[in-house]
N, C-alpha and C. Protein backbone atom coordinates (compact mmCIF):
# COMPACT_ATOMS: atom_id res chain seq x y z
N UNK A 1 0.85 -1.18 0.00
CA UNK A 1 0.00 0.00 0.00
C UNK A 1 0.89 1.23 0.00
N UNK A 2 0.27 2.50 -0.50
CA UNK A 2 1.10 3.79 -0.47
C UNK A 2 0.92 4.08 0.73
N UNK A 3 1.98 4.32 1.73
CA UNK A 3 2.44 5.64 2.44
C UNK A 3 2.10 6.90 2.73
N UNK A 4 3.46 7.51 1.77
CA UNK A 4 3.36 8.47 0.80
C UNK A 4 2.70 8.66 -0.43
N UNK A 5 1.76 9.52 -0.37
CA UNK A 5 1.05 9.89 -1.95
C UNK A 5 1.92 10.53 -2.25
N UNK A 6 2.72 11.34 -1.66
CA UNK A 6 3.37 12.52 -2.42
C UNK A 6 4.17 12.20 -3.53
N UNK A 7 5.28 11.34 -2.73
CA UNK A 7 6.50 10.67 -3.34
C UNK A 7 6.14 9.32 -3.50
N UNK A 8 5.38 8.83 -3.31
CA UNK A 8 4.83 7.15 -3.87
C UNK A 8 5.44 6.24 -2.97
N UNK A 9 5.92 6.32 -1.89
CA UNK A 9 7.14 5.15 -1.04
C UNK A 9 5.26 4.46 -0.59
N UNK A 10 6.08 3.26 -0.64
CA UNK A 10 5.46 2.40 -0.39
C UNK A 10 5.67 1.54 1.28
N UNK A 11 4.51 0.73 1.68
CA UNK A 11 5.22 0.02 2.89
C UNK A 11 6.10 -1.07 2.95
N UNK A 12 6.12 -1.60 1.56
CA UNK A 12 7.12 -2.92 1.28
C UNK A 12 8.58 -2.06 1.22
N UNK A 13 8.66 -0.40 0.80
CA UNK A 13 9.83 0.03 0.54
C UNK A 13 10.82 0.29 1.78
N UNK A 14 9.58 0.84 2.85
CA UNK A 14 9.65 0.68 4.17
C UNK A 14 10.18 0.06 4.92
N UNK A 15 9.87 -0.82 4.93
CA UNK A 15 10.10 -2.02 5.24
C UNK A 15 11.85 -2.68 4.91
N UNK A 16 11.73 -2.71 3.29
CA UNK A 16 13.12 -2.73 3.04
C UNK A 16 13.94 -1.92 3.40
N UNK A 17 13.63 -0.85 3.94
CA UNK A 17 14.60 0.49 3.77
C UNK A 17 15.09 0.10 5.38
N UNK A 18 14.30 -0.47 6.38
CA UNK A 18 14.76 -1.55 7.79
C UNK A 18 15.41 -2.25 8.01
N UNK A 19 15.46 -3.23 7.03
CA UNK A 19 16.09 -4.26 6.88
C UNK A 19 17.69 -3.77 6.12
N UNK A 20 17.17 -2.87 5.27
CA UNK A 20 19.02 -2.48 5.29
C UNK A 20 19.64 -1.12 6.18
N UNK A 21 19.41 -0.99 7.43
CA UNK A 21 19.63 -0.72 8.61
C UNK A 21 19.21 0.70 9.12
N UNK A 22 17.36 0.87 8.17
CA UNK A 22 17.71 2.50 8.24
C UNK A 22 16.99 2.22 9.91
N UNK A 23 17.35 3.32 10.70
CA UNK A 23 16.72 3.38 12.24
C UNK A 23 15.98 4.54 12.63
N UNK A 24 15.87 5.65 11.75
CA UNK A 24 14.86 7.09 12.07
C UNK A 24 14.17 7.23 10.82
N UNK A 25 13.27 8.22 11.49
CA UNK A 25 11.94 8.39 10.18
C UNK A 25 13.03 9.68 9.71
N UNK A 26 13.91 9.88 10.03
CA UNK A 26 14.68 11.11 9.46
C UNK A 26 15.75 10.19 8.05
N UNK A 27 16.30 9.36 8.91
CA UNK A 27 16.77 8.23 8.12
C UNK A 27 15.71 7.91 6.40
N UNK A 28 14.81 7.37 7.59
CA UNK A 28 13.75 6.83 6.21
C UNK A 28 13.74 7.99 4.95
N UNK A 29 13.42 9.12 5.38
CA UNK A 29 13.25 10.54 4.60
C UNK A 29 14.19 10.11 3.51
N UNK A 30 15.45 10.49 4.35
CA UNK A 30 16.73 11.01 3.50
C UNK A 30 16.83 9.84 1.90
N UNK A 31 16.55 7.94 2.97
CA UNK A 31 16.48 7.45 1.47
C UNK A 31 15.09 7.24 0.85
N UNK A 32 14.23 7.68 1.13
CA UNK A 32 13.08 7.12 0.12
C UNK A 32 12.62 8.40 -0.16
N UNK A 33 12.64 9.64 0.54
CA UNK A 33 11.73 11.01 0.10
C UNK A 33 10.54 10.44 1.14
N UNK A 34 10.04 9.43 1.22
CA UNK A 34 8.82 9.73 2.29
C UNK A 34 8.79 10.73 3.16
N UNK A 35 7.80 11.68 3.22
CA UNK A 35 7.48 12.43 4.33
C UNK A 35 8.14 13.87 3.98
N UNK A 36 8.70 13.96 2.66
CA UNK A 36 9.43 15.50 2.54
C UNK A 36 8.88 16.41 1.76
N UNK A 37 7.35 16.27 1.58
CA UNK A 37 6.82 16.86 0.68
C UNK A 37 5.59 17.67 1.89
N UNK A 38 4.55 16.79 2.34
CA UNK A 38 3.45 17.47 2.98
C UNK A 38 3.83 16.75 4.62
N UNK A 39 4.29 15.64 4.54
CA UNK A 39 4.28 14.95 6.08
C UNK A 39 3.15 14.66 6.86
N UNK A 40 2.64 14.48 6.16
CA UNK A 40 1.13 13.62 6.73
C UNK A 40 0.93 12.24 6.78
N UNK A 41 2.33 11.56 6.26
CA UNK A 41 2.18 10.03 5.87
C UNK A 41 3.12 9.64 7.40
N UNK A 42 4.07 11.01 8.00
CA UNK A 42 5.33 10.49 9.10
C UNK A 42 4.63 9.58 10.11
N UNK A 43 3.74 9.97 10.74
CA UNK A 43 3.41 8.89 11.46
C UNK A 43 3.24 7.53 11.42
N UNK A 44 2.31 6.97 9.94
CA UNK A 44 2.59 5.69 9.75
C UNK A 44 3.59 5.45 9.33
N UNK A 45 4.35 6.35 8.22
CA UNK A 45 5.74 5.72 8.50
C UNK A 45 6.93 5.58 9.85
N UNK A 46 6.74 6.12 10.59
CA UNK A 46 7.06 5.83 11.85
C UNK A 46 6.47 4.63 12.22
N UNK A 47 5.38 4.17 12.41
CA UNK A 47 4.99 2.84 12.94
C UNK A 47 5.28 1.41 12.21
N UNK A 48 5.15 1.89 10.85
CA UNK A 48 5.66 0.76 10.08
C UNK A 48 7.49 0.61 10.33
N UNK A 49 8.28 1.46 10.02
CA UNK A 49 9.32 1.59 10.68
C UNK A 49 10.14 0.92 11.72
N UNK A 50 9.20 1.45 13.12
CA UNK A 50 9.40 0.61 14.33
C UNK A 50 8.68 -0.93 14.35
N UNK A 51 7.97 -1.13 13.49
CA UNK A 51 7.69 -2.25 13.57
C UNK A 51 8.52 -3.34 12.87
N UNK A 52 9.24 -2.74 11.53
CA UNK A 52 10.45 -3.69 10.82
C UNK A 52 10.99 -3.87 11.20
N UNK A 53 11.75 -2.75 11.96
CA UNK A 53 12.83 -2.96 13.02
C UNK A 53 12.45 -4.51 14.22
N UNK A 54 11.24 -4.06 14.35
CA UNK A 54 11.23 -4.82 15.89
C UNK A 54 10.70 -6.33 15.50
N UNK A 55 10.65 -6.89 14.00
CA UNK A 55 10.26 -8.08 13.40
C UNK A 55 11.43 -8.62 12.91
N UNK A 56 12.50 -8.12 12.09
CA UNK A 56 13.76 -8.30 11.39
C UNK A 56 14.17 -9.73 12.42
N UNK A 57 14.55 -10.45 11.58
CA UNK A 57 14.99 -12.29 12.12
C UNK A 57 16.29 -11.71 12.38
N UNK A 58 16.57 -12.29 13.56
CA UNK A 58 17.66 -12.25 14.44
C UNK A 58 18.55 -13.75 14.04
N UNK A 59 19.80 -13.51 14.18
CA UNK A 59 19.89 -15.20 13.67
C UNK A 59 20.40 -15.47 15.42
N UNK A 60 19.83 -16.64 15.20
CA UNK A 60 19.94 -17.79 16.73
C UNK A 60 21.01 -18.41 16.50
N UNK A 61 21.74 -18.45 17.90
CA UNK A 61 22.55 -18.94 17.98
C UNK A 61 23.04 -20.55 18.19
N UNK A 62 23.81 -20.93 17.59
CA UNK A 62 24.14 -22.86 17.52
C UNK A 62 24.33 -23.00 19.28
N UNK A 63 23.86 -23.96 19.53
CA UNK A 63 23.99 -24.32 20.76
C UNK A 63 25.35 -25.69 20.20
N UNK A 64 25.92 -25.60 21.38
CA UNK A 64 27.35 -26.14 21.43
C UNK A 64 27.19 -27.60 22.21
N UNK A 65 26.28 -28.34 21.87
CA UNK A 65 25.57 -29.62 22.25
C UNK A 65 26.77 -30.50 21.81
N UNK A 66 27.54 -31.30 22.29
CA UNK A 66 28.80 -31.83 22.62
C UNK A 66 28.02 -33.20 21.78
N UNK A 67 28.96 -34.12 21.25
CA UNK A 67 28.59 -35.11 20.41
C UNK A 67 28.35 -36.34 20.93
N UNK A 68 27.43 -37.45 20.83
CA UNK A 68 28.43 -38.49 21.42
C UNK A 68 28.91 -39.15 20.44
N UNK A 69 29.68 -39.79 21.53
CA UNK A 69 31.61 -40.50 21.04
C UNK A 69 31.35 -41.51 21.11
């Protein structure tokens, strides 16, 4: 879905723009243009935002489970 009407960012762009490590809606701005035209979209992009962030797969760690011999 659009975001931004202004600049067209999307929430999948969003989203991606998380996953490659953006962390502020100032951040988000700078690479997608969301929010630099009227700023009426910042808030959901803020929530979508904090929410990529706070979904992004963590990788788990190997547990060191000893073999048997």
């Amino acid at each position: 879905m659009y975001v931004c009407i202004c600049i067209g960012v999307t929430d999948h762009q969003i989203r991606e723009a998380a996953l490659a490590g953006c962390e502020t809606v100032a951040e988000l701005t700078m690479r997608t243009g969301c929010g630099s035209n009227c700023g009426s979209c910042l808030g959901m992009a803020a929530d979508l935002l904090e929410q990529a962030r706070n979904t992004r797969s963590l990788p788990l760690p190997v547990l060191g489970l000893a073999q048997a011999a």
